[in-house]
C-alpha atoms as a PDB file:
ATOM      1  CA  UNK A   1     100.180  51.908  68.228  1.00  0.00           C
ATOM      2  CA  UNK A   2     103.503  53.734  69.285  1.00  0.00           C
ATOM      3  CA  UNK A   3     105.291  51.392  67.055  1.00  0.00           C
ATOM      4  CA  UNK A   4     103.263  52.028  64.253  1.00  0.00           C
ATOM      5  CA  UNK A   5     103.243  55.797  64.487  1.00  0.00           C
ATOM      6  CA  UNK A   6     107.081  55.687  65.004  1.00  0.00           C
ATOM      7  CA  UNK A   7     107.721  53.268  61.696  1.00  0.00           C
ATOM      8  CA  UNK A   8     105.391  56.119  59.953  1.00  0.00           C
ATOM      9  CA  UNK A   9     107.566  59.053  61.098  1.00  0.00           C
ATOM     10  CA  UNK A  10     110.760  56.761  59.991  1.00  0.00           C
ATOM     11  CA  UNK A  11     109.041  56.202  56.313  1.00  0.00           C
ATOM     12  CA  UNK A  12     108.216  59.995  56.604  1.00  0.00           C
ATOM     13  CA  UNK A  13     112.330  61.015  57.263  1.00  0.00           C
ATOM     14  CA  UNK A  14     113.261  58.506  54.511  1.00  0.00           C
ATOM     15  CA  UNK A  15     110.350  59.695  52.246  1.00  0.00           C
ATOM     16  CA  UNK A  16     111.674  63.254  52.874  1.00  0.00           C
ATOM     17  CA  UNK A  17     115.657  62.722  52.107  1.00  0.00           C
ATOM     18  CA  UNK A  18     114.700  60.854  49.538  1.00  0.00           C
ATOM     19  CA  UNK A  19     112.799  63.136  47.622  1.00  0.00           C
ATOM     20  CA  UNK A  20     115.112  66.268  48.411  1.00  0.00           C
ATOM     21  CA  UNK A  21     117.825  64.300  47.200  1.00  0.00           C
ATOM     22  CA  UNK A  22     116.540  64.108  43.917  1.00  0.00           C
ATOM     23  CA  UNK A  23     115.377  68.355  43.719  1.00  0.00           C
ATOM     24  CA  UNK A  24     119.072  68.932  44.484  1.00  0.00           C
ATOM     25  CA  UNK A  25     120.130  66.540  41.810  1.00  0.00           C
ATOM     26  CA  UNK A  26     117.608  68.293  39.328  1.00  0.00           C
ATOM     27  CA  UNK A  27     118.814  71.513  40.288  1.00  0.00           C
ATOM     28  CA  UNK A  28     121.971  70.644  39.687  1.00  0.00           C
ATOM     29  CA  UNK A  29     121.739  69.189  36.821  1.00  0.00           C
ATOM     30  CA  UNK A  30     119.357  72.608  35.692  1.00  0.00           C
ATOM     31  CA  UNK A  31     122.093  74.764  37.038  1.00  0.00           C
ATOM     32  CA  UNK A  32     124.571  73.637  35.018  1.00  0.00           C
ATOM     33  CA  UNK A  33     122.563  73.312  32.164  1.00  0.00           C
ATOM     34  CA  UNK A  34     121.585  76.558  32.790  1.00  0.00           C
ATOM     35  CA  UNK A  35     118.065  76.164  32.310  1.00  0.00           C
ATOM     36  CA  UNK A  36     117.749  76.909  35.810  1.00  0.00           C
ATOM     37  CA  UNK A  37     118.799  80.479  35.425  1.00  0.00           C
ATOM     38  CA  UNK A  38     116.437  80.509  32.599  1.00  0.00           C
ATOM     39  CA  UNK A  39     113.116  79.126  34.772  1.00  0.00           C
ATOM     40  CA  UNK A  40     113.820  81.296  37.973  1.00  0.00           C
ATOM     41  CA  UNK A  41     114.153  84.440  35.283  1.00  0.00           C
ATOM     42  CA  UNK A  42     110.743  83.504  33.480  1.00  0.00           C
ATOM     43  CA  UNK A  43     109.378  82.317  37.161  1.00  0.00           C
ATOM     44  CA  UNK A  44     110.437  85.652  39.447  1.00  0.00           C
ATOM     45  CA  UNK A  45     110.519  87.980  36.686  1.00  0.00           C
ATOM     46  CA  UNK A  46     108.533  88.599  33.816  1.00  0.00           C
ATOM     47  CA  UNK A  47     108.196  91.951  33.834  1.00  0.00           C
ATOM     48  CA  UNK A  48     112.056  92.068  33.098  1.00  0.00           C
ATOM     49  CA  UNK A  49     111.956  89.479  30.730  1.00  0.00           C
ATOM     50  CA  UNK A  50     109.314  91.870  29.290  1.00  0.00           C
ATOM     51  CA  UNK A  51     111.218  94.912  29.532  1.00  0.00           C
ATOM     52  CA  UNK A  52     114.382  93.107  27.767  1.00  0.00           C
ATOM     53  CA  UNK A  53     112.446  92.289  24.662  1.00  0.00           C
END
């Protein structure tokens, strides 16, 4: 049972860096892109957005 729970938290880590590995990568890739500026502008603020056009 302690071994089990253990190889779960291990898949869990590896799950985990795994998975943020891959955000940073598609942030990256969005940042330089520059969509990323783009989705956080239309995400955090559409009133802005608004305001500009």
């Amino acid at each position: 049972m302690v071994i089990h729970s253990y190889n779960r938290y291990i898949s869990a880590i590896l799950f985990s860096e795994i998975f943020g590995s891959t955000i940073f990568i598609l942030m990256f890739i969005f940042y330089i892109t520059g969509e990323y500026h783009g989705i956080t502008e239309r995400r955090f603020y559409p009133g802005q957005l608004h305001r500009k056009v």
